[in-house]
PDB file of N, CA and C in Angstrom:
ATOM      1  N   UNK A   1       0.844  -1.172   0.000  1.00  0.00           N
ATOM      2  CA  UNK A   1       0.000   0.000   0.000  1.00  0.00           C
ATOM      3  C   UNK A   1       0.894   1.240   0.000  1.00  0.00           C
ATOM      4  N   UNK A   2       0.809   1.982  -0.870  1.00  0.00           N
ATOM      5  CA  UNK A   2       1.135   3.809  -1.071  1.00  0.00           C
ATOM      6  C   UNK A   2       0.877   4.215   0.352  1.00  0.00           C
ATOM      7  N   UNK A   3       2.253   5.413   0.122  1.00  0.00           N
ATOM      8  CA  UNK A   3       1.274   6.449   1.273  1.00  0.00           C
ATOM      9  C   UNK A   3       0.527   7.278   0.970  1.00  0.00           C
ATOM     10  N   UNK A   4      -0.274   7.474  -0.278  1.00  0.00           N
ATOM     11  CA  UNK A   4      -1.360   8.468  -0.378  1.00  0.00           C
ATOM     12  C   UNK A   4      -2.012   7.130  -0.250  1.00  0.00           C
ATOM     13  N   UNK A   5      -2.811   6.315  -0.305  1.00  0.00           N
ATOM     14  CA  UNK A   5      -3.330   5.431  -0.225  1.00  0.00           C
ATOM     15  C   UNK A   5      -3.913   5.467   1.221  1.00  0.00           C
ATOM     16  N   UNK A   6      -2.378   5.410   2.164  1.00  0.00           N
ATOM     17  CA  UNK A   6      -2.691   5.379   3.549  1.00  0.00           C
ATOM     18  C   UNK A   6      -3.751   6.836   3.996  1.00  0.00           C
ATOM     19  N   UNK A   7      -2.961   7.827   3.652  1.00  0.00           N
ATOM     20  CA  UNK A   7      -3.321   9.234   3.700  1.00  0.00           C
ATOM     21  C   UNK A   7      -4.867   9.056   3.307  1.00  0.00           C
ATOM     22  N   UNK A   8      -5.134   8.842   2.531  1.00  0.00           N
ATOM     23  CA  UNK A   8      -6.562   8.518   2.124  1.00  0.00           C
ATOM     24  C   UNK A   8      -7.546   8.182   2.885  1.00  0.00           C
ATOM     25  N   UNK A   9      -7.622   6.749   3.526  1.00  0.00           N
ATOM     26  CA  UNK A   9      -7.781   6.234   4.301  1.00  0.00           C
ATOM     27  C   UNK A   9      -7.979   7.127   5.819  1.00  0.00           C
ATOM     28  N   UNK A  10      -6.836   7.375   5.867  1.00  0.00           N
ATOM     29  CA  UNK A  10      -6.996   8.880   7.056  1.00  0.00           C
ATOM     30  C   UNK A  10      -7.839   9.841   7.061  1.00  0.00           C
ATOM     31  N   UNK A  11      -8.173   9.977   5.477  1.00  0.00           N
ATOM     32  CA  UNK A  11      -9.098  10.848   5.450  1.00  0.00           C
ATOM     33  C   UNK A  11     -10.149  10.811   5.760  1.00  0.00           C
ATOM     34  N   UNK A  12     -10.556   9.801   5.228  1.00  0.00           N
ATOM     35  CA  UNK A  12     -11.942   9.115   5.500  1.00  0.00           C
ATOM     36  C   UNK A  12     -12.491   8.778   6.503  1.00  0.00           C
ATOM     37  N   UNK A  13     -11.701   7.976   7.591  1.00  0.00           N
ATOM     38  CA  UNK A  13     -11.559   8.353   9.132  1.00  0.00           C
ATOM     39  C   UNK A  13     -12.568   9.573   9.698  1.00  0.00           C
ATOM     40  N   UNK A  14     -11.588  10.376   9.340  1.00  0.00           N
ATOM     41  CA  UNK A  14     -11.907  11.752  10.172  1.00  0.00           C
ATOM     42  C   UNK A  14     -13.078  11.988   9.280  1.00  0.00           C
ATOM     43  N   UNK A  15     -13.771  11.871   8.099  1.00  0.00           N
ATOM     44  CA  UNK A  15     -14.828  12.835   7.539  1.00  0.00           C
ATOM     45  C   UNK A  15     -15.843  11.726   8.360  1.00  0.00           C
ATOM     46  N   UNK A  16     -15.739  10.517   8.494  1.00  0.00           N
ATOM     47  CA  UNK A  16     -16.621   9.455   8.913  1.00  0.00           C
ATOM     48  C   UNK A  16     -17.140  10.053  10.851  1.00  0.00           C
ATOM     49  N   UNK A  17     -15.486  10.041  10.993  1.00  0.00           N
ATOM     50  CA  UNK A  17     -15.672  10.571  12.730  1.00  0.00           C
ATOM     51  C   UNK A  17     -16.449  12.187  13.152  1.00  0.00           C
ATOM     52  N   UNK A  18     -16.087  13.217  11.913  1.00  0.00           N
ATOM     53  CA  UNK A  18     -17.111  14.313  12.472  1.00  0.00           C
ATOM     54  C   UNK A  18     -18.388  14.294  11.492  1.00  0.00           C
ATOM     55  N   UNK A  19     -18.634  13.028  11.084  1.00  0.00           N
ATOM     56  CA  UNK A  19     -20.691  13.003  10.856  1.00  0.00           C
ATOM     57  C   UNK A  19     -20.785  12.398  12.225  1.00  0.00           C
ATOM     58  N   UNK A  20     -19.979  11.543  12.927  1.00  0.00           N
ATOM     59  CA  UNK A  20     -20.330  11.191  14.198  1.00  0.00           C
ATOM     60  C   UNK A  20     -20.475  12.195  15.085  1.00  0.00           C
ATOM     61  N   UNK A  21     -19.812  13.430  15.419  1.00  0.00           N
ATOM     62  CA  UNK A  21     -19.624  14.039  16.538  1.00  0.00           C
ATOM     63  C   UNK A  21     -20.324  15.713  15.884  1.00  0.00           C
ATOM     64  N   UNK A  22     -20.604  16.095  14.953  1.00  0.00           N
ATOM     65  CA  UNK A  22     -20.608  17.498  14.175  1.00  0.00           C
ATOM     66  C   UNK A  22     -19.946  18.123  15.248  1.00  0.00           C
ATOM     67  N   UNK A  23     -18.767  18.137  15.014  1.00  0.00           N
ATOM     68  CA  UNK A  23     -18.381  19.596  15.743  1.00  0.00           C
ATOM     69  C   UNK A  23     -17.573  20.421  14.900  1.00  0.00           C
ATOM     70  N   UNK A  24     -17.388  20.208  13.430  1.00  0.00           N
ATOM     71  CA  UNK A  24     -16.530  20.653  12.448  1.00  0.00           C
ATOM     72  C   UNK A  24     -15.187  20.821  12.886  1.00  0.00           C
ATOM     73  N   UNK A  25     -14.544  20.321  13.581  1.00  0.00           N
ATOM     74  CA  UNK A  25     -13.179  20.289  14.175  1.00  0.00           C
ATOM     75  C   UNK A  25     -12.272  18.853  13.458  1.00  0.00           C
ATOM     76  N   UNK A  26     -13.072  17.825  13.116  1.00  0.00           N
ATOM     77  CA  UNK A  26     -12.126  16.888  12.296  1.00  0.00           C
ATOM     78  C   UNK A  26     -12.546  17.044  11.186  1.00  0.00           C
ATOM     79  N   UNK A  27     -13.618  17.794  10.241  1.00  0.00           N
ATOM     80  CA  UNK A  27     -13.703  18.186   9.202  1.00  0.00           C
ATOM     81  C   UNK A  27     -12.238  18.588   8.481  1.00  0.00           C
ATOM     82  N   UNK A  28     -11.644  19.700   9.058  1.00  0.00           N
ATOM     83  CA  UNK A  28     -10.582  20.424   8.685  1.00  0.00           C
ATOM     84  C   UNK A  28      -9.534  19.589   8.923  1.00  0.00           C
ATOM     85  N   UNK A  29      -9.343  18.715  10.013  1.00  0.00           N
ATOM     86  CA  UNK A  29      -8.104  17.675   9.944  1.00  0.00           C
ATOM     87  C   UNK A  29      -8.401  16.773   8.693  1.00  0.00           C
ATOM     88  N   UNK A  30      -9.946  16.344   8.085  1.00  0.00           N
ATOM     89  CA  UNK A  30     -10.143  15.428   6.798  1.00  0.00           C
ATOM     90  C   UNK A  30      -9.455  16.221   5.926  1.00  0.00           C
ATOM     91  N   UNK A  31      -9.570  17.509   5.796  1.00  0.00           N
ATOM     92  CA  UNK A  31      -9.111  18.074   4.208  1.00  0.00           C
ATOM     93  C   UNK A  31      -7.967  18.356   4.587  1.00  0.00           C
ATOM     94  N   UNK A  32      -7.260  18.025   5.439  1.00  0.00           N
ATOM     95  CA  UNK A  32      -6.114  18.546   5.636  1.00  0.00           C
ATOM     96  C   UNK A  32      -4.984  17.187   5.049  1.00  0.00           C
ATOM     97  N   UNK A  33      -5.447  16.387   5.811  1.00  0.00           N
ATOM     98  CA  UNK A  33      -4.961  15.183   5.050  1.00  0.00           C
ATOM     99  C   UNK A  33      -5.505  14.810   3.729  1.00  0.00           C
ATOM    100  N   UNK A  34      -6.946  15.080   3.399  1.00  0.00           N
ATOM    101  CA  UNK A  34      -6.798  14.731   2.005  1.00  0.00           C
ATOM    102  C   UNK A  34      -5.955  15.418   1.083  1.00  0.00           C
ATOM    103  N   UNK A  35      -5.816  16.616   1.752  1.00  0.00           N
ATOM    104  CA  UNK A  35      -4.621  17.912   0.777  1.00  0.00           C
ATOM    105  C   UNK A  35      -3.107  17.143   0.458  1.00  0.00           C
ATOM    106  N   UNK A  36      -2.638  16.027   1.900  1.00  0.00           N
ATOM    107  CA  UNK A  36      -1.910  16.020   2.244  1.00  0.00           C
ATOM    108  C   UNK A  36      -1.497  14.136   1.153  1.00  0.00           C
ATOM    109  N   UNK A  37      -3.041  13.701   1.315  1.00  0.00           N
ATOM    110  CA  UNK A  37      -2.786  12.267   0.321  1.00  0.00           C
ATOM    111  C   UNK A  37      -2.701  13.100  -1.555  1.00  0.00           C
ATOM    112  N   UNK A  38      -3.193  13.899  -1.692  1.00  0.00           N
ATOM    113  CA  UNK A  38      -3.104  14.584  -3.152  1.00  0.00           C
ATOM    114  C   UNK A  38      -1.514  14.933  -3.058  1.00  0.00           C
ATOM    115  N   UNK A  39      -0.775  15.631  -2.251  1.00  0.00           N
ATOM    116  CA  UNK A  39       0.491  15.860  -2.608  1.00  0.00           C
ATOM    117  C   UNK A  39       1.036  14.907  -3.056  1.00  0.00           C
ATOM    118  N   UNK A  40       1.043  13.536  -1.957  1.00  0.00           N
ATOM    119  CA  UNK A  40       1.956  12.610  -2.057  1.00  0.00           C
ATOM    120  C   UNK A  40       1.571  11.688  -3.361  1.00  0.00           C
ATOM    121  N   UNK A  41       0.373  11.719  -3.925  1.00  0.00           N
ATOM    122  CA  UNK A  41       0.383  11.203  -5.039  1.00  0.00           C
ATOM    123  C   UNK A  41       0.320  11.809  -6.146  1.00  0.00           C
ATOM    124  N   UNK A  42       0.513  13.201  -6.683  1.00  0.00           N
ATOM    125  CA  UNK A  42       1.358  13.956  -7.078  1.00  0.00           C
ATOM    126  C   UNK A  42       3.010  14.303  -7.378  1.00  0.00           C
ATOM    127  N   UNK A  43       3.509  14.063  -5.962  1.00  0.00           N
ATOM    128  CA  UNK A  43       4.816  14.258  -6.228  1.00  0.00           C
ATOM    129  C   UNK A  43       5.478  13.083  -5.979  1.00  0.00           C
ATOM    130  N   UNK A  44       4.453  12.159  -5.882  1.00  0.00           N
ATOM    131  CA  UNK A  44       4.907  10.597  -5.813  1.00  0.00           C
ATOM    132  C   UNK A  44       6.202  10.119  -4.569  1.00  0.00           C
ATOM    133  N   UNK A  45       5.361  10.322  -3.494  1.00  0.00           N
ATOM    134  CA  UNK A  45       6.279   9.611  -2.495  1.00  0.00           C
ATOM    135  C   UNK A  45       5.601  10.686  -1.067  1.00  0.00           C
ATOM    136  N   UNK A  46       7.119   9.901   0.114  1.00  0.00           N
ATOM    137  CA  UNK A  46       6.461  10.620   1.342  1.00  0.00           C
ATOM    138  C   UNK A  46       7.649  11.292   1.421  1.00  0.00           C
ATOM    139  N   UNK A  47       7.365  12.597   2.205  1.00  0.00           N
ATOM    140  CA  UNK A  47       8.631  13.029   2.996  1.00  0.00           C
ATOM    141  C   UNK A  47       7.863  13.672   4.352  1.00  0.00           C
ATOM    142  N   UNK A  48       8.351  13.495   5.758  1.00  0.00           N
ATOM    143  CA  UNK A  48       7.703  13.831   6.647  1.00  0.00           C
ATOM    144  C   UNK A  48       7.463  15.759   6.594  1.00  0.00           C
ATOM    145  N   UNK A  49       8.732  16.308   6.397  1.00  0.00           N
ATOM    146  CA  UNK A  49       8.105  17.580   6.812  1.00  0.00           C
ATOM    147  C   UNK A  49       7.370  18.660   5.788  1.00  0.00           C
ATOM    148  N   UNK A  50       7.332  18.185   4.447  1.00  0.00           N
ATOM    149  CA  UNK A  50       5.881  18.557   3.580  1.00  0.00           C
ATOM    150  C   UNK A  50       5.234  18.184   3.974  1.00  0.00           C
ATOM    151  N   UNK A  51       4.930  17.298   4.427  1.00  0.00           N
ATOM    152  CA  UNK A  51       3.158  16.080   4.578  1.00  0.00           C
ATOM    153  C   UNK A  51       2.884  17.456   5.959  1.00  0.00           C
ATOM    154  N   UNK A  52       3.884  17.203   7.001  1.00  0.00           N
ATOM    155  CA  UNK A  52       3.369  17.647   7.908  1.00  0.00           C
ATOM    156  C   UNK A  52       2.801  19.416   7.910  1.00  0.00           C
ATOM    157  N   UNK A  53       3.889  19.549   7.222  1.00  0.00           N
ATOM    158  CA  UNK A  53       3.621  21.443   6.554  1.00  0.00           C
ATOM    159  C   UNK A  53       2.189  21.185   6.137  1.00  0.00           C
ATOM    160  N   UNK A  54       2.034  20.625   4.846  1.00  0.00           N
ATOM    161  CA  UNK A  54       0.247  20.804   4.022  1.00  0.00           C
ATOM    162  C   UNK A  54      -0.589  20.898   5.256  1.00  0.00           C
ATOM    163  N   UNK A  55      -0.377  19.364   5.614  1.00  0.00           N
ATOM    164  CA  UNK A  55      -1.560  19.172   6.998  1.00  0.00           C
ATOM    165  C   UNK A  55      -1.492  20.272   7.973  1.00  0.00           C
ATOM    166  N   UNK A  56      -0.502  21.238   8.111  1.00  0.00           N
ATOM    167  CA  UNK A  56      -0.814  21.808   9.727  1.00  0.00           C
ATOM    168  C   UNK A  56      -1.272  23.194   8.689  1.00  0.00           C
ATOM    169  N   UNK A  57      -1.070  23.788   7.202  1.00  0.00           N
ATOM    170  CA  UNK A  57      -1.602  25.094   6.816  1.00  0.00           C
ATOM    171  C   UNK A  57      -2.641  24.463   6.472  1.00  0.00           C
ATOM    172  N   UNK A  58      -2.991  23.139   5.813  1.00  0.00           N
ATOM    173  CA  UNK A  58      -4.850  23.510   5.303  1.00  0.00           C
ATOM    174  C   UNK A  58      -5.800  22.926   6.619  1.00  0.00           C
ATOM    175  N   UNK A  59      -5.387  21.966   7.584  1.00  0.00           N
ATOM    176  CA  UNK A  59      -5.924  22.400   8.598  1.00  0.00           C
ATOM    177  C   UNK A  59      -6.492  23.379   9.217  1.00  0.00           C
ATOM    178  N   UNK A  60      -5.642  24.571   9.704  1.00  0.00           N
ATOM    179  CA  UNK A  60      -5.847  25.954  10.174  1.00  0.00           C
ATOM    180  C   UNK A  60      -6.643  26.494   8.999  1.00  0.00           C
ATOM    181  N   UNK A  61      -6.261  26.745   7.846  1.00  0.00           N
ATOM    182  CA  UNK A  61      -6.907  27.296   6.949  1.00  0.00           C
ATOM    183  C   UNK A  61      -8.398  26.867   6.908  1.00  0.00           C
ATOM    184  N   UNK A  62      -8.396  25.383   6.996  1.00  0.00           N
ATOM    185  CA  UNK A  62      -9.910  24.869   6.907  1.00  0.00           C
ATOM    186  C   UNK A  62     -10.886  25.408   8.241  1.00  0.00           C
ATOM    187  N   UNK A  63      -9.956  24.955   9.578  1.00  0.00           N
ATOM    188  CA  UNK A  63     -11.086  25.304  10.476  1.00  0.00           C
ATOM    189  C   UNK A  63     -11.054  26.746  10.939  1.00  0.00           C
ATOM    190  N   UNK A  64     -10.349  28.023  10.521  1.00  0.00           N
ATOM    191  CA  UNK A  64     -10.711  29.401  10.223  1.00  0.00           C
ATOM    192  C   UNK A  64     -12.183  29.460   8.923  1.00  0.00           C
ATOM    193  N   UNK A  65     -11.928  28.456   8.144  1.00  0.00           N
ATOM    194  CA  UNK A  65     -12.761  29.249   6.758  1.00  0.00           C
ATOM    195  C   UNK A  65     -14.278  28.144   7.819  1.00  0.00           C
ATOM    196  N   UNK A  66     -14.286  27.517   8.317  1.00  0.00           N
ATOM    197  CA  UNK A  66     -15.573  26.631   8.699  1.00  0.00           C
ATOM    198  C   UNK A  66     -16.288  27.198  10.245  1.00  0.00           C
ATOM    199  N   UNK A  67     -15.124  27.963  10.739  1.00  0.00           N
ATOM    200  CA  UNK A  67     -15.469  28.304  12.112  1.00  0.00           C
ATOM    201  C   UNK A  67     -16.247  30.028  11.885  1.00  0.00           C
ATOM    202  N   UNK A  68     -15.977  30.627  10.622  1.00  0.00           N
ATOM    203  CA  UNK A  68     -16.778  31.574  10.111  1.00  0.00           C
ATOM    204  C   UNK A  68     -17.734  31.741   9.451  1.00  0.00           C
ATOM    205  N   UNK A  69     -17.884  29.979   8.996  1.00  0.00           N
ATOM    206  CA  UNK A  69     -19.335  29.441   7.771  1.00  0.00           C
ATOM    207  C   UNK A  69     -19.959  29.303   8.737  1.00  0.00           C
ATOM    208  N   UNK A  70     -19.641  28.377   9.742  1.00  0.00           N
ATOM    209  CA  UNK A  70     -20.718  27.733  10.351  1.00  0.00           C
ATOM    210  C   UNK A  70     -20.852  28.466  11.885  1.00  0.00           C
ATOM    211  N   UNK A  71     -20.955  29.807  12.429  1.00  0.00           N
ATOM    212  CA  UNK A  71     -20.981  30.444  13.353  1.00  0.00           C
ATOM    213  C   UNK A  71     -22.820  30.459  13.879  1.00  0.00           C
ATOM    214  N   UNK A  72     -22.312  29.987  15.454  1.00  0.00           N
ATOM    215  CA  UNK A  72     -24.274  29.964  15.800  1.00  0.00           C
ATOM    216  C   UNK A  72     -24.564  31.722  15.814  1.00  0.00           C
ATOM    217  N   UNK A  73     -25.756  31.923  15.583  1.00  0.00           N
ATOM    218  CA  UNK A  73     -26.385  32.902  15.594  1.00  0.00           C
ATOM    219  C   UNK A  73     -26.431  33.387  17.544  1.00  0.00           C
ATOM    220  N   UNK A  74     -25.923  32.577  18.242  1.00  0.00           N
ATOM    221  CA  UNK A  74     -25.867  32.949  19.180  1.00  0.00           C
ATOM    222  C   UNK A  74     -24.825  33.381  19.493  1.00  0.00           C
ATOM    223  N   UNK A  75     -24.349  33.679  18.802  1.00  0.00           N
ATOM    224  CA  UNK A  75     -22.587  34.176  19.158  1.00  0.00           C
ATOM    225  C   UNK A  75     -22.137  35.364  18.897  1.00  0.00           C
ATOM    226  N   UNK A  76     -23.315  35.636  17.815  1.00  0.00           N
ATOM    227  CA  UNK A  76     -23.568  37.071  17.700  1.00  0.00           C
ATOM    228  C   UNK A  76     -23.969  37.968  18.117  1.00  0.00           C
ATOM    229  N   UNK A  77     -25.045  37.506  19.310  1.00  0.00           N
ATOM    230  CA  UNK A  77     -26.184  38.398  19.920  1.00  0.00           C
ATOM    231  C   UNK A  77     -24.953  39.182  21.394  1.00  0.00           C
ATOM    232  N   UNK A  78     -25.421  40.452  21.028  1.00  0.00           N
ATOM    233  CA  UNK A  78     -24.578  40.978  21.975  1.00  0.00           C
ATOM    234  C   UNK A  78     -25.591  41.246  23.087  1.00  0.00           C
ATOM    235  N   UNK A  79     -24.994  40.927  24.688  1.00  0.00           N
ATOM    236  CA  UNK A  79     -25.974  41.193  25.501  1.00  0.00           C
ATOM    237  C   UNK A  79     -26.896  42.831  25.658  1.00  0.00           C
ATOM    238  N   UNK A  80     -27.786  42.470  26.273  1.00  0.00           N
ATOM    239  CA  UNK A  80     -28.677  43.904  26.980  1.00  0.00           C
ATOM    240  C   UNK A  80     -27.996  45.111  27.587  1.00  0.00           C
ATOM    241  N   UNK A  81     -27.080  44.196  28.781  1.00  0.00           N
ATOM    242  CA  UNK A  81     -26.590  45.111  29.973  1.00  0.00           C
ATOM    243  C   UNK A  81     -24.984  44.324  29.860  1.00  0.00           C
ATOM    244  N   UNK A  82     -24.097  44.704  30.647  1.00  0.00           N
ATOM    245  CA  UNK A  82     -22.278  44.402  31.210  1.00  0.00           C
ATOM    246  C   UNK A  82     -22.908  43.768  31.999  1.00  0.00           C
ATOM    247  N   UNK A  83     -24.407  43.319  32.807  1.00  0.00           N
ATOM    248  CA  UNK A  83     -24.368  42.816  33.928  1.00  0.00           C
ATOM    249  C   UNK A  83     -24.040  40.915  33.830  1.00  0.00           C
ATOM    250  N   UNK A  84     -23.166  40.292  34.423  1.00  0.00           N
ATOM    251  CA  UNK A  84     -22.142  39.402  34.434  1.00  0.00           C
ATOM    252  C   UNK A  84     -23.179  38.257  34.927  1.00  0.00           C
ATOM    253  N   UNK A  85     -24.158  38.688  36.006  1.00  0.00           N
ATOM    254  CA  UNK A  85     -25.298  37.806  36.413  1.00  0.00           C
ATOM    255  C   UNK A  85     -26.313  37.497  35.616  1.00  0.00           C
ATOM    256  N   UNK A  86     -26.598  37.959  34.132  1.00  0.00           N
ATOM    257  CA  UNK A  86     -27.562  38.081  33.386  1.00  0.00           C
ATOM    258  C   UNK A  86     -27.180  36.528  32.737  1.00  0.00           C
ATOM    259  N   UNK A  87     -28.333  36.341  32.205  1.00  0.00           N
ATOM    260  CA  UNK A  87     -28.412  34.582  31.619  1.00  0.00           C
ATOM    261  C   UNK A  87     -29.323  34.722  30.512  1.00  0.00           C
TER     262      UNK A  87
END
């Protein structure tokens, strides 16, 4: 077995694990590694500190661009009063 193959596999993982949990937090680790199985079968092979570079910028990149798609409407609402006891 390839390591985009493996990478793959990884991917799938994680897109499988956040329909389990929605918290869009392994969403962005899925595309991060799928970014990361496209390199390696592209430039045909592994090397640890590309793989790890792709995965740690489209990670961040992913869960910045998902943590601004998918924002609750409650996160927006600015309170009434500063008062700290309010609920």
């Amino acid at each position: 077995m390839e390591a985009y193959q493996i990478s793959l596999i990884i991917s799938c993982v994680l897109a499988i694990a956040e329909v389990m949990t929605l918290s869009f937090l392994l969403l962005g680790f899925s595309l991060g590694m799928l970014a990361v199985s496209g390199v390696q079968f592209l430039l045909d092979g592994y090397s640890l500190n590309r793989d790890v570079m792709v995965f740690a910028l489209v990670s961040v990149v992913s869960f910045g661009v998902f943590r601004k798609i998918f924002k609750k409407k409650s996160d927006l609402k600015p309170l009434a009063e500063d008062d700290i006891n309010q609920y």
